[in-house]
N, C-alpha and C. Protein backbone atom coordinates (compact mmCIF):
# COMPACT_ATOMS: atom_id res chain seq x y z
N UNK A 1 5.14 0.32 -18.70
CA UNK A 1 4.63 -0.49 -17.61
C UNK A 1 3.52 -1.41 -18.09
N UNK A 2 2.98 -1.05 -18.94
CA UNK A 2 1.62 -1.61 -19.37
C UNK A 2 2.17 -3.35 -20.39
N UNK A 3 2.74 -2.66 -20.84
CA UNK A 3 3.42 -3.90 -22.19
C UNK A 3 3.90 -4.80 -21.13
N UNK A 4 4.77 -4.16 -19.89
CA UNK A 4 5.35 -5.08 -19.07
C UNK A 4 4.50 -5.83 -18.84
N UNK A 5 3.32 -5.63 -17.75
CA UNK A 5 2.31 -6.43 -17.03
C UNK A 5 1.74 -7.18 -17.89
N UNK A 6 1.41 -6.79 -19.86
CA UNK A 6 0.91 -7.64 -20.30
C UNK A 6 1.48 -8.72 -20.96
N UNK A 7 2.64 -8.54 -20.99
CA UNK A 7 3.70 -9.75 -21.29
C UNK A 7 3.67 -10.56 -20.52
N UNK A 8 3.85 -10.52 -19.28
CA UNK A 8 3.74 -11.28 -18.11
C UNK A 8 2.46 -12.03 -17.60
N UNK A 9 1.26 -11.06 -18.30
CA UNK A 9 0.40 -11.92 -17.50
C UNK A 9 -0.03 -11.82 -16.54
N UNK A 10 -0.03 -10.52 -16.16
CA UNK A 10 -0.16 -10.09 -14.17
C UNK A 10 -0.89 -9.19 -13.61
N UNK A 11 -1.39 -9.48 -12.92
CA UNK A 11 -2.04 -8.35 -11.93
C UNK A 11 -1.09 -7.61 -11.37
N UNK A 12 -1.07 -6.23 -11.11
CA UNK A 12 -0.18 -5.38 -11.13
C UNK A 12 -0.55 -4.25 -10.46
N UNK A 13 -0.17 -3.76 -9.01
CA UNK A 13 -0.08 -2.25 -8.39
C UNK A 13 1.16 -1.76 -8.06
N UNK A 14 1.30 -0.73 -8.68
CA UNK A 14 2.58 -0.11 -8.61
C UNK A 14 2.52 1.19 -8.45
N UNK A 15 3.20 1.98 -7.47
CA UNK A 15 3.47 3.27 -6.97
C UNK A 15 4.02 4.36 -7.90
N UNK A 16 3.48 5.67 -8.09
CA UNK A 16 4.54 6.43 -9.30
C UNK A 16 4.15 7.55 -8.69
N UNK A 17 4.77 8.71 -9.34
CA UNK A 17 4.81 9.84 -8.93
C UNK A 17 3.72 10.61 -10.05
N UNK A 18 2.35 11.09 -10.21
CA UNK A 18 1.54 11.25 -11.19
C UNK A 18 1.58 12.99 -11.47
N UNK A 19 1.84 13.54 -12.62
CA UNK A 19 2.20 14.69 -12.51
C UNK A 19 0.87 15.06 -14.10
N UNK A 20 -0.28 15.98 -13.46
CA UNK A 20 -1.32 16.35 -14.31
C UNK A 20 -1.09 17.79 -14.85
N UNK A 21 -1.58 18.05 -16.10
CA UNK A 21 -1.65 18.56 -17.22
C UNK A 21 -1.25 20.17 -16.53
N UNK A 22 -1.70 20.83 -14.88
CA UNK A 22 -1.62 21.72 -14.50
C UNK A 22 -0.15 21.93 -13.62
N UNK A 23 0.33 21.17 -13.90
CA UNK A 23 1.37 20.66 -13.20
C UNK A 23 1.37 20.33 -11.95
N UNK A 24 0.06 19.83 -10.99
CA UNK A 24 0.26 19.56 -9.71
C UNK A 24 0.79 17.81 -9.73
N UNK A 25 1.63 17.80 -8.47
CA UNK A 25 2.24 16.40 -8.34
C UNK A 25 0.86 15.73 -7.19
N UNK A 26 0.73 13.97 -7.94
CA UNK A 26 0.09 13.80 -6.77
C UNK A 26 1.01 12.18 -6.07
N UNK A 27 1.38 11.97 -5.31
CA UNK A 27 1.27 10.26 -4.81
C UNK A 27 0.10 9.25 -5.37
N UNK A 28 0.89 8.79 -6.33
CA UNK A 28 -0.84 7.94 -6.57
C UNK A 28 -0.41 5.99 -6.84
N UNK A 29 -1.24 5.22 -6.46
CA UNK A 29 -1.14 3.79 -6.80
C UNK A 29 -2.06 3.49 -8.11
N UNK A 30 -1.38 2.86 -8.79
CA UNK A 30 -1.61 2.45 -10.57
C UNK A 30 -2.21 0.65 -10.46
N UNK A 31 -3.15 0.43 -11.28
CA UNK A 31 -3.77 -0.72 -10.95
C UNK A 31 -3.84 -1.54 -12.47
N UNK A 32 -3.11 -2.56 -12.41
CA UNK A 32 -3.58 -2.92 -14.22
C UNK A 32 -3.92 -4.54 -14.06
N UNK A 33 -4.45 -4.94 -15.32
CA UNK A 33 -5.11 -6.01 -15.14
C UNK A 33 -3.86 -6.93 -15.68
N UNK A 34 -4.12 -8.36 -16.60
CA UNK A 34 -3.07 -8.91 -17.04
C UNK A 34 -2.90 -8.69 -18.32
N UNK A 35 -4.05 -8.00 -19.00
CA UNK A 35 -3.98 -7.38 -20.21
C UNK A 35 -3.14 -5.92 -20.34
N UNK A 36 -2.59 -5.79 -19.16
CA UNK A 36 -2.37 -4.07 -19.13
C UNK A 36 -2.95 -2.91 -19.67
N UNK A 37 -3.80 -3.26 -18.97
CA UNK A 37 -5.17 -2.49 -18.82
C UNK A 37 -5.10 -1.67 -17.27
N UNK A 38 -5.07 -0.19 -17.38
CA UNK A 38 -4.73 0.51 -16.19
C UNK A 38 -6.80 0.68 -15.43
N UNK A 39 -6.93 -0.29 -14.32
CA UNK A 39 -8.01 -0.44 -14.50
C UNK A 39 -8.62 0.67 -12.88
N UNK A 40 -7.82 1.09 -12.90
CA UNK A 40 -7.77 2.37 -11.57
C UNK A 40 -6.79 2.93 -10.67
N UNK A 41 -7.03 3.79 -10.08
CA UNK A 41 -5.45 4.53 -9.48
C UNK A 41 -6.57 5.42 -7.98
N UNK A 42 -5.49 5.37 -7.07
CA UNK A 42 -5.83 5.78 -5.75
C UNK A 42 -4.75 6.87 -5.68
N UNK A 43 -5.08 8.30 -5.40
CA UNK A 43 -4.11 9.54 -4.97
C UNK A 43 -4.35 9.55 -3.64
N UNK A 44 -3.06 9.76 -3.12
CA UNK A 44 -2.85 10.11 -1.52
C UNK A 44 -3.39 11.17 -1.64
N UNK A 45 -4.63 11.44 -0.55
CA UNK A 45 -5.68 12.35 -0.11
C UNK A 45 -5.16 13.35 1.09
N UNK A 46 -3.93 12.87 1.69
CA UNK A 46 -3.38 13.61 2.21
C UNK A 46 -1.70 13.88 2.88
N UNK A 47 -0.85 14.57 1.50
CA UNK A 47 0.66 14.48 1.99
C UNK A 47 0.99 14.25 2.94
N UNK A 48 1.82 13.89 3.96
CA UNK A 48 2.37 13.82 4.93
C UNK A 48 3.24 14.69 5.87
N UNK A 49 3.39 15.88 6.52
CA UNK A 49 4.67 16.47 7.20
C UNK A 49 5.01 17.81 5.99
N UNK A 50 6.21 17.78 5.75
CA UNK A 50 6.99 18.87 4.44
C UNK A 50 6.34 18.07 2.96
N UNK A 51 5.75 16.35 3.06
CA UNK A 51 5.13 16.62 1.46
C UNK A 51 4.03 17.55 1.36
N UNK A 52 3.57 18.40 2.18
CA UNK A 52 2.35 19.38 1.62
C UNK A 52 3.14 20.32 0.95
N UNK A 53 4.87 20.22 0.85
CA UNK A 53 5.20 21.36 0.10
C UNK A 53 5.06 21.17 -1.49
N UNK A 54 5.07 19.91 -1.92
CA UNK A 54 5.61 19.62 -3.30
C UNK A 54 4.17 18.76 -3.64
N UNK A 55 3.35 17.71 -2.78
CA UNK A 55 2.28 17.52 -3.33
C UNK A 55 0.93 17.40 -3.05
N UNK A 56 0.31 17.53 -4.13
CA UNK A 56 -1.31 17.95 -3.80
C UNK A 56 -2.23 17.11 -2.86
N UNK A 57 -3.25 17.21 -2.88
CA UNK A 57 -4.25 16.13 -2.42
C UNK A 57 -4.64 15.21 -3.33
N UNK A 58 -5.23 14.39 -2.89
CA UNK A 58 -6.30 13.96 -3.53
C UNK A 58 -7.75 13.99 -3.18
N UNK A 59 -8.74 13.57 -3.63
CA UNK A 59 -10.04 14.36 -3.34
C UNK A 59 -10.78 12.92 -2.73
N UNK A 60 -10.30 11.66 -2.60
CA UNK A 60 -10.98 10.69 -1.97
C UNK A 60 -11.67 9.71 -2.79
N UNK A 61 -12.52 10.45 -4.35
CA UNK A 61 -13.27 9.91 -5.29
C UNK A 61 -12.93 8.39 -5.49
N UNK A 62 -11.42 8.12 -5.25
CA UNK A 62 -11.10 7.27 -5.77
C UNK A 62 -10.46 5.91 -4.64
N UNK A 63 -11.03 5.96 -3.71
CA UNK A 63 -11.08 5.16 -2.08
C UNK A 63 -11.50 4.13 -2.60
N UNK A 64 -11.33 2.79 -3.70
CA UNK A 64 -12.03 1.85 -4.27
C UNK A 64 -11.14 0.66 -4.28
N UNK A 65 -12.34 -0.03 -4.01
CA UNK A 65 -11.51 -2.08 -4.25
C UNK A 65 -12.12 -2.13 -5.63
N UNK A 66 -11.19 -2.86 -6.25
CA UNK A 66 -11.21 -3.37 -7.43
C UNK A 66 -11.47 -4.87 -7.77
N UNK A 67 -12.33 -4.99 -8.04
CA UNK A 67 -12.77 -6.73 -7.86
C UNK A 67 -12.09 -7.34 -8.91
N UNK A 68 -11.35 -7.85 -9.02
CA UNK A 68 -10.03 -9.07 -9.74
C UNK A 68 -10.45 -10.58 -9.65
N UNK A 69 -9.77 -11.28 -10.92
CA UNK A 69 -9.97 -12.82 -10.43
C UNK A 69 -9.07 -13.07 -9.55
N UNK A 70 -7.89 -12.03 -9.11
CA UNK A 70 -7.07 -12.83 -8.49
C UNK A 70 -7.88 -12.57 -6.53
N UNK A 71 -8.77 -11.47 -6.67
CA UNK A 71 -9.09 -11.13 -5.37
C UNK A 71 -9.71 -9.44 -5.81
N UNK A 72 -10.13 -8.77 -3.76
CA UNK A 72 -10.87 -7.13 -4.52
C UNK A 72 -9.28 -6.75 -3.77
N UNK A 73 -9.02 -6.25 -4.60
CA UNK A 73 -7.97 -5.31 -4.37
C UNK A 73 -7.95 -4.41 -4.03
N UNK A 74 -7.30 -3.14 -3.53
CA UNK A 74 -7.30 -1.72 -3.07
C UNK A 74 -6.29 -1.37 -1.85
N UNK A 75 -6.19 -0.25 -2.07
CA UNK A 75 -4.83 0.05 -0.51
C UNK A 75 -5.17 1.52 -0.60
N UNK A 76 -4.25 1.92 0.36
CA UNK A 76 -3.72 3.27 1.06
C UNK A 76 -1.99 3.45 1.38
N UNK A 77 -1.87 4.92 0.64
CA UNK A 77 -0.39 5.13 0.68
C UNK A 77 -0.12 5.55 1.93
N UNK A 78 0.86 4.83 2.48
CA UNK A 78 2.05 5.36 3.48
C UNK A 78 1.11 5.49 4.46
N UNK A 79 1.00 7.03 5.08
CA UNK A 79 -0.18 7.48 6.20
C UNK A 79 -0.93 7.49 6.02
N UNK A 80 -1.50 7.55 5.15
CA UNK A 80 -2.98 7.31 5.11
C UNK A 80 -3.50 6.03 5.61
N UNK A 81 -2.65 4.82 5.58
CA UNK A 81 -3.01 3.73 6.63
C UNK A 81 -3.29 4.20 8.50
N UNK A 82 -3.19 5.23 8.72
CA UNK A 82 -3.38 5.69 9.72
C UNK A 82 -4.60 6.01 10.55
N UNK A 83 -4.98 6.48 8.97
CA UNK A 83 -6.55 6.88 9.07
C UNK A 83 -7.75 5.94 9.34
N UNK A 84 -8.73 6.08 10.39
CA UNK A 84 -9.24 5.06 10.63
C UNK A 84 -10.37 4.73 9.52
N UNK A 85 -11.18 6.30 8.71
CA UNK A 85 -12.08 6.17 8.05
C UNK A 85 -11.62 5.80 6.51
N UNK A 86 -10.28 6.47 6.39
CA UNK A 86 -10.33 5.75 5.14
C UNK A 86 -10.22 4.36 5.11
N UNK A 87 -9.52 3.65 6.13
CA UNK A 87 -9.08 2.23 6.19
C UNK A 87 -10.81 1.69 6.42
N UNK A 88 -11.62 1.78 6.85
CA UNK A 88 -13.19 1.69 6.94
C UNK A 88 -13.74 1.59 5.59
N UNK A 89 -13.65 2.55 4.52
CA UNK A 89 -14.36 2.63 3.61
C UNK A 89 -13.48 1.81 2.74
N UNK A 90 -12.62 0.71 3.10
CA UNK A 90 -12.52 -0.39 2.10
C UNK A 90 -12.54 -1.54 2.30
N UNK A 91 -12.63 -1.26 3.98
CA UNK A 91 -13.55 -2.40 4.86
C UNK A 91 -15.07 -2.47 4.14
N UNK A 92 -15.58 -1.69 4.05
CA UNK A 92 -16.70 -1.64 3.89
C UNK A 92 -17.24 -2.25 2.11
N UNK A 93 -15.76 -2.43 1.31
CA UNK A 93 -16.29 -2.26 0.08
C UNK A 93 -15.54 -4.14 0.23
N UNK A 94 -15.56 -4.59 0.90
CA UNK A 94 -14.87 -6.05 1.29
C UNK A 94 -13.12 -6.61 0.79
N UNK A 95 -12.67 -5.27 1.11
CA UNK A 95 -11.33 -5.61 0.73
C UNK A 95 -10.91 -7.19 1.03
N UNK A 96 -9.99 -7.83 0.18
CA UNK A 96 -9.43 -8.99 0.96
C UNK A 96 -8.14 -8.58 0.57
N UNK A 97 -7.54 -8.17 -0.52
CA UNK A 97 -5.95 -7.72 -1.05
C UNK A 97 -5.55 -6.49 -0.67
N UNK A 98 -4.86 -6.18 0.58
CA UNK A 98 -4.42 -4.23 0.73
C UNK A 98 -3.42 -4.08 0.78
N UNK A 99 -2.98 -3.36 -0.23
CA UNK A 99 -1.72 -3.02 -0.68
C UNK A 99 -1.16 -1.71 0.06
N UNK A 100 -0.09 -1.92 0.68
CA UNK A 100 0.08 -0.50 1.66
C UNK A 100 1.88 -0.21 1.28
N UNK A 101 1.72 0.34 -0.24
CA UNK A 101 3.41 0.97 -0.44
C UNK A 101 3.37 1.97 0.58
N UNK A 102 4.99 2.23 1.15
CA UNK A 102 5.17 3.08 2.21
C UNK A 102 6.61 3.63 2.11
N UNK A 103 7.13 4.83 2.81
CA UNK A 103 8.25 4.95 2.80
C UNK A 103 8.89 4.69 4.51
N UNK A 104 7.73 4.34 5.31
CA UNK A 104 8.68 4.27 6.74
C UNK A 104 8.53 2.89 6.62
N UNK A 105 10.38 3.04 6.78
CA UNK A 105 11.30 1.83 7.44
C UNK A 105 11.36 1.62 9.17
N UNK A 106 10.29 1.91 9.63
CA UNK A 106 10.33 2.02 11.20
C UNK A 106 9.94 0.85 11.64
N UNK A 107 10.17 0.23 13.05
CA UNK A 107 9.41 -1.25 13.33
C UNK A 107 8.65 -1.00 13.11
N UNK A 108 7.85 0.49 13.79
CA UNK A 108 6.43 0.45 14.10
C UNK A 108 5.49 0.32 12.83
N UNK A 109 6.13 0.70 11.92
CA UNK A 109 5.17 -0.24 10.68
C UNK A 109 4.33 -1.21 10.57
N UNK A 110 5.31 -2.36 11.02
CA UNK A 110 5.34 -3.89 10.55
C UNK A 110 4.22 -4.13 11.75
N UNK A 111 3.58 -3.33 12.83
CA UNK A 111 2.61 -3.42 13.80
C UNK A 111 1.46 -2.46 13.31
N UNK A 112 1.60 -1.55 12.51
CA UNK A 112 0.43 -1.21 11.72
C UNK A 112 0.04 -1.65 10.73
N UNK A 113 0.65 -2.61 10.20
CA UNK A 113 0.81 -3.40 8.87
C UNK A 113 -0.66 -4.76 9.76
N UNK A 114 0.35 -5.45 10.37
CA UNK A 114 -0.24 -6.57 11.20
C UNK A 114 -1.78 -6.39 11.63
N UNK A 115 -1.85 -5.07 12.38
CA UNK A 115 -3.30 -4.56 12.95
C UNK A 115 -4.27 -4.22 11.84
N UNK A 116 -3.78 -3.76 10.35
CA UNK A 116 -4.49 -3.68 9.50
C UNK A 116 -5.35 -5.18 9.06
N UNK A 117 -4.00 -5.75 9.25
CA UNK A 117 -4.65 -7.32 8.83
C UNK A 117 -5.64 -8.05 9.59
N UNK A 118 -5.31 -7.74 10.90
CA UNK A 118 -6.53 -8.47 11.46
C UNK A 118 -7.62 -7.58 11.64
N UNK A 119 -7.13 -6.61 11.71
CA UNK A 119 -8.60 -5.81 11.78
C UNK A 119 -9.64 -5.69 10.12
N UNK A 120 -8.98 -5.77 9.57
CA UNK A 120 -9.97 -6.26 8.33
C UNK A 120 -10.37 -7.24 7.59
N UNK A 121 -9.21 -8.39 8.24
CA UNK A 121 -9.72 -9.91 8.21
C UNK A 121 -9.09 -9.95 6.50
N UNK A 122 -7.86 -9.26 5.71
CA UNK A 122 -7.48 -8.98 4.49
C UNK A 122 -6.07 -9.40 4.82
N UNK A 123 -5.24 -9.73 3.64
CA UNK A 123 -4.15 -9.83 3.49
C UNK A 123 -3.37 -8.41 3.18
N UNK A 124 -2.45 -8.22 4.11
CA UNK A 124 -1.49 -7.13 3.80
C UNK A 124 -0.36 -6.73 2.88
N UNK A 125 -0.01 -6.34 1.75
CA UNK A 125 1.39 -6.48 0.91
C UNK A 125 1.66 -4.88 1.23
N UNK A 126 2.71 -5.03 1.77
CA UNK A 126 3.50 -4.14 2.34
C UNK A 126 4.38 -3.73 0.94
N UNK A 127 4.80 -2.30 0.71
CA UNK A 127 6.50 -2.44 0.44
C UNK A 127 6.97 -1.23 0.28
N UNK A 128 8.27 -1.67 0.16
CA UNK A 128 8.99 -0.41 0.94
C UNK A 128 10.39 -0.44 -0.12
N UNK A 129 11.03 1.10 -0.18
CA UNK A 129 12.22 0.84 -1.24
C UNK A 129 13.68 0.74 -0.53
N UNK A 130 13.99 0.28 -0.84
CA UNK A 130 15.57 0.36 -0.12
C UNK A 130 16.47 0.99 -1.09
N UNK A 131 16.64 2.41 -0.33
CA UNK A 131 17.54 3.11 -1.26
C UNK A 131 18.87 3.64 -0.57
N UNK A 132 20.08 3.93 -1.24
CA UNK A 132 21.41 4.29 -0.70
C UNK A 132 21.71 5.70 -1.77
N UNK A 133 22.70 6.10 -1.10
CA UNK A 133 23.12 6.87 -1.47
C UNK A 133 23.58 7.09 -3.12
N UNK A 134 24.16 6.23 -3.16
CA UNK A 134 24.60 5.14 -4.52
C UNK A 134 23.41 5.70 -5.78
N UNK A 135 22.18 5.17 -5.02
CA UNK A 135 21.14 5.68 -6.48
C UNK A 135 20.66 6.53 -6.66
N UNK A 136 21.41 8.10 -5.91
CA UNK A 136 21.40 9.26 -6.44
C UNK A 136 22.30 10.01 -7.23
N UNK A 137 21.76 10.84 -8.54
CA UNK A 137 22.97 11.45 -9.00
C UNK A 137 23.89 11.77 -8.65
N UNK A 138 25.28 12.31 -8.76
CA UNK A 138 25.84 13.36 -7.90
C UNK A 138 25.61 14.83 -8.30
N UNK A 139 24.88 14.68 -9.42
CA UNK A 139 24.20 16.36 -9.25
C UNK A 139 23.30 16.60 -9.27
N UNK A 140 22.28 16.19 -8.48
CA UNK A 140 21.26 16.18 -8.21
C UNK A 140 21.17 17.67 -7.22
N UNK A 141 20.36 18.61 -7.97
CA UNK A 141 20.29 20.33 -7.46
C UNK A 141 19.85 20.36 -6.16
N UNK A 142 19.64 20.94 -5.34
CA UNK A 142 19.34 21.48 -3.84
C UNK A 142 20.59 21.36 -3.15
N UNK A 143 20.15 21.44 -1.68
CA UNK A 143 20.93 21.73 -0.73
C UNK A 143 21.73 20.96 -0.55
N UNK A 144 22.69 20.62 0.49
CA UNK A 144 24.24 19.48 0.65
C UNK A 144 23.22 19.40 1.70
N UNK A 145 23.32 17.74 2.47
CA UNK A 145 22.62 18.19 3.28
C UNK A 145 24.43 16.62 4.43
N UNK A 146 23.82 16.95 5.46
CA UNK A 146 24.75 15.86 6.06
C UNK A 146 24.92 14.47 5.67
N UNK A 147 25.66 14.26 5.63
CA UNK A 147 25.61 12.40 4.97
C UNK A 147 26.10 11.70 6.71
N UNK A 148 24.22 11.37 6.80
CA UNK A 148 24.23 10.67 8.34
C UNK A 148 24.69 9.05 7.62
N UNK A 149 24.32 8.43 7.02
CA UNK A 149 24.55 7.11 6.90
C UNK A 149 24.26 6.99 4.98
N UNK A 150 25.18 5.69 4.31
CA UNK A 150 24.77 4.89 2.98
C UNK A 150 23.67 4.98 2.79
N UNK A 151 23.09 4.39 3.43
CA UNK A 151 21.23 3.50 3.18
C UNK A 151 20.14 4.96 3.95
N UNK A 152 19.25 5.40 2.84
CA UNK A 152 19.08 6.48 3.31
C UNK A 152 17.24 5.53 3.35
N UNK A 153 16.71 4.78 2.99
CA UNK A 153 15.66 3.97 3.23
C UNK A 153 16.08 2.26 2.90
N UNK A 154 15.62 1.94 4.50
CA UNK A 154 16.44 0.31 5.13
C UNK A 154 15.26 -1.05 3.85
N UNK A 155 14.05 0.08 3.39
CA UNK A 155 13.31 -1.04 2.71
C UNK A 155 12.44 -1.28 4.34
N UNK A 156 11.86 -2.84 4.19
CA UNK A 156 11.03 -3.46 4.99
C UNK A 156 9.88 -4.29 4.78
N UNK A 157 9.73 -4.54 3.52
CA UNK A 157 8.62 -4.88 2.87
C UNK A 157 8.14 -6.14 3.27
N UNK A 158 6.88 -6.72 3.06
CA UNK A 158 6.34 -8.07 3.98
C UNK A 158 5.09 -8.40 3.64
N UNK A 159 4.09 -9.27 3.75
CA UNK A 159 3.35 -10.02 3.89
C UNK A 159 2.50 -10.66 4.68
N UNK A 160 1.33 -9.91 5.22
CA UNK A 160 0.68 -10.28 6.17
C UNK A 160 -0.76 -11.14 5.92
N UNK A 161 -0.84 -12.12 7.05
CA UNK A 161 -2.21 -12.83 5.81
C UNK A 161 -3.35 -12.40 7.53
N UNK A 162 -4.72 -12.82 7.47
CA UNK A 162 -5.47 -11.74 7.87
C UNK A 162 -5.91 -12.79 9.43
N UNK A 163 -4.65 -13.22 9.73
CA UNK A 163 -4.79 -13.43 11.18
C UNK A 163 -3.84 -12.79 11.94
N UNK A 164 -3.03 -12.20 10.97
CA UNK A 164 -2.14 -11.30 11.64
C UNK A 164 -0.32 -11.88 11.24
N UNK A 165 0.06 -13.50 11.27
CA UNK A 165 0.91 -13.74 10.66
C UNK A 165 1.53 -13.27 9.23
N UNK A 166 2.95 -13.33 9.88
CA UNK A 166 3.72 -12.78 8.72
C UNK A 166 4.39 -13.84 7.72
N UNK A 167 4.10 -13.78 6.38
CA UNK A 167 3.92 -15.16 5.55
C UNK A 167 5.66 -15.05 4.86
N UNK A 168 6.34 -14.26 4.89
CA UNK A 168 7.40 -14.06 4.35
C UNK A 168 8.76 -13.52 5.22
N UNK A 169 9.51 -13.57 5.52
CA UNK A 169 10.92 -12.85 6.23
C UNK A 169 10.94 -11.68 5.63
N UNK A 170 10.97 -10.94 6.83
CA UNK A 170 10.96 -9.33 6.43
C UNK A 170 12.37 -8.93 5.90
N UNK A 171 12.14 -8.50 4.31
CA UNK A 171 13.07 -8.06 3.52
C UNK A 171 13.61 -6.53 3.65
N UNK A 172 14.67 -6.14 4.92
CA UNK A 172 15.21 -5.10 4.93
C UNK A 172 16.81 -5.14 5.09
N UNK A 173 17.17 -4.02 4.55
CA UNK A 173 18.40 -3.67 4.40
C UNK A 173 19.05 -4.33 3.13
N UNK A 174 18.50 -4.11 2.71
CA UNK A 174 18.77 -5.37 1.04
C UNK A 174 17.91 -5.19 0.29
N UNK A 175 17.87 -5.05 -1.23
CA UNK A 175 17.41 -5.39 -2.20
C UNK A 175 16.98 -6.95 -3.32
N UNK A 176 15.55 -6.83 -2.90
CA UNK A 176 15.57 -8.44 -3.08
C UNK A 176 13.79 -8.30 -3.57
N UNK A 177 13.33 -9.57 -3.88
CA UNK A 177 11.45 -9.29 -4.18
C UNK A 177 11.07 -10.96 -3.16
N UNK A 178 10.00 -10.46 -2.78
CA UNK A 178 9.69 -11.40 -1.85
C UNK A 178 8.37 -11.82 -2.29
N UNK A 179 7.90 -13.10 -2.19
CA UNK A 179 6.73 -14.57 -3.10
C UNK A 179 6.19 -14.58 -1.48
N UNK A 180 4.85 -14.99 -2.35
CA UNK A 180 3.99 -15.31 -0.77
C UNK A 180 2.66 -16.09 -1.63
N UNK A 181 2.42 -17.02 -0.92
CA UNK A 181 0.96 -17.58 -1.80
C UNK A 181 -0.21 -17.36 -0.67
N UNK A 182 -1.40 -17.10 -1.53
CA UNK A 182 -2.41 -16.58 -0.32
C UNK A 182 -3.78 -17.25 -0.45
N UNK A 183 -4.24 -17.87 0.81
CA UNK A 183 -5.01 -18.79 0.75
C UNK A 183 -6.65 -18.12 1.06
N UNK A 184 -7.20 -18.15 0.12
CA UNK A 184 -8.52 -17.39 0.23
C UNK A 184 -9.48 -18.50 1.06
N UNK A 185 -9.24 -19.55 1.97
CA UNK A 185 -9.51 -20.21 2.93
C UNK A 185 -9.33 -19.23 4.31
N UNK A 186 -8.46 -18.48 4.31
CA UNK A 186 -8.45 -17.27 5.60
C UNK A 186 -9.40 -16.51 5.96
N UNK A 187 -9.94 -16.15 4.65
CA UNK A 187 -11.05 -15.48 5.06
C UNK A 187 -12.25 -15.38 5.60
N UNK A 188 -12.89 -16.56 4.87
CA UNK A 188 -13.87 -17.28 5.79
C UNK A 188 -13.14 -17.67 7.46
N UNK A 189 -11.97 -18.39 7.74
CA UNK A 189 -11.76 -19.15 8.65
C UNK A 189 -11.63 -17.52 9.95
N UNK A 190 -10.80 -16.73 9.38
CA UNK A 190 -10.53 -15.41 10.23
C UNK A 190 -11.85 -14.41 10.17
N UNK A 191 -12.97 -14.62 10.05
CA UNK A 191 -14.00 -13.90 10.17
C UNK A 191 -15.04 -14.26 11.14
N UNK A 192 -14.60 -15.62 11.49
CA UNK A 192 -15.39 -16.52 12.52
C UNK A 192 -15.91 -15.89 13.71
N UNK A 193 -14.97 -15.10 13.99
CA UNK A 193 -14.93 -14.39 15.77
C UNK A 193 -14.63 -13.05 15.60
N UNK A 194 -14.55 -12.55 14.35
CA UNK A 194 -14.41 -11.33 13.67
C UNK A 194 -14.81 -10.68 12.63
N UNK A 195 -15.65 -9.80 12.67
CA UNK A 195 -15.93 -9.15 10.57
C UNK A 195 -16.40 -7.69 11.11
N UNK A 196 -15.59 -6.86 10.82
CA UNK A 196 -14.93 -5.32 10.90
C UNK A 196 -16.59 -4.60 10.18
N UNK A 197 -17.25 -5.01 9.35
CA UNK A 197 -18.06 -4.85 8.61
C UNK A 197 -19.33 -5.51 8.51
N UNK A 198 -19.90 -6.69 9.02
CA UNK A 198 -20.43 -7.82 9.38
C UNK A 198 -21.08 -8.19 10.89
N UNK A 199 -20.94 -8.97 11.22
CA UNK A 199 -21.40 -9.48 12.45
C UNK A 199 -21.07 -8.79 13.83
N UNK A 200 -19.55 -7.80 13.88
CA UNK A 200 -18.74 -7.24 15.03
C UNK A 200 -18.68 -5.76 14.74
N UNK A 201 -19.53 -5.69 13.61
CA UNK A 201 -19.86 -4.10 13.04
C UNK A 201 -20.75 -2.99 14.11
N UNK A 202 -22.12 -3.47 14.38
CA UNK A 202 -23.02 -2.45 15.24
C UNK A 202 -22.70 -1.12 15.10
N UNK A 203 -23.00 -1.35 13.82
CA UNK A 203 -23.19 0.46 12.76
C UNK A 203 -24.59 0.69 13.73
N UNK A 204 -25.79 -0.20 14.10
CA UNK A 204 -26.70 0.60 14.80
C UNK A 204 -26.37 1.62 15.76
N UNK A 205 -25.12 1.66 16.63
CA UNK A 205 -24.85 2.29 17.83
C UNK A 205 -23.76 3.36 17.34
N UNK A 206 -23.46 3.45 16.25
CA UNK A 206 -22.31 4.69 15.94
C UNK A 206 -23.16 5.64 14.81
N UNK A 207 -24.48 5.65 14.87
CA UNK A 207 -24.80 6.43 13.44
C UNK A 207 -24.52 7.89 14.06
């Protein structure tokens, strides 16, 4: 991954499955520069549903924007966008880039996606995998389980810039990569009548 990003030239967050020396599994997002340079990683702090069977926590340490030339970067996996304090403590560190890999293909996403955006006055990069049946082994060990449908994740992935518009056609049911250019003119302009952290904050009245 590293050679990749530095061939290319790119700023780079990408989702993996991180498996440490004790063997616990965690959800974690991978951060590299254009040198491929892995310049930080965020573990889901808290599985979701049946993932508390297979993976760990994470301990929070690592709740951080990453200040880039391209922008401060930082996100939250899947549910953890849910959370109001973690989504806060990267408000607080002036996110403008939030990266929110996910596995629900649900509308209701693409409206927590949106509310993230304006509520932190940040651009949203959504994404999501679209997988079928197709890109599983056929012997892949466990249970048979029913074959409800092909497409076992529809994808959904998207682009939100921090007034709440969606800058790209939402890419589901298909395999495809979706371009978006992002105008760091939003930020100033969408903070005017809004700043999550700033002026519409009144941390005096919640200590």
């Amino acid at each position: 991954m590293a050679n990749t990003v530095k061939k290319n030239g790119i700023d780079c967050c990408i989702g993996v499955i991180e498996r440490v020396r004790s063997g616990t599994l965690y959800f974690t997002i991978l951060y590299f520069d254009p040198e491929g340079k892995c310049i930080g990683k965020h573990r889901k702090i808290k599985p979701t549903a049946t993932e508390r069977i297979v993976w760990g926590e994470g301990d929070g340490s690592d709740l951080l924007v990453y200040d880039t030339p391209l922008d401060k970067i930082g996100g939250l996996i899947c549910s953890e966008s849910y959370m109001p304090q973690a989504r806060m403590r990267l408000y607080d560190q002036e996110i403008e880039i939030y990266v929110a890999p996910t596995a629900d293909h649900c509308d209701s996403w693409q409206h927590t996606i949106r509310h993230i955006a304006m509520e932190g006055r940040c651009f949203v990069l959504s994404c999501n995998q679209f997988v079928t049946l197709e890109d599983y082994p056929l012997d892949l060990p466990g249970e048979a389980v029913e074959k409800l449908s092909d497409i076992l994740s529809r994808g959904g992935s998207s682009v939100i810039d921090p007034l709440g518009n969606t800058l790209v056609h939402l890419l589901k049911d298909v395999e495809g990569i979706i371009y978006a250019n992002l105008s760091s003119d939003l930020f100033i302009q969408s903070k005017m009548d809004f700043d999550v952290t700033g002026h519409y904050a009144r941390k005096d009245l919640f200590r």
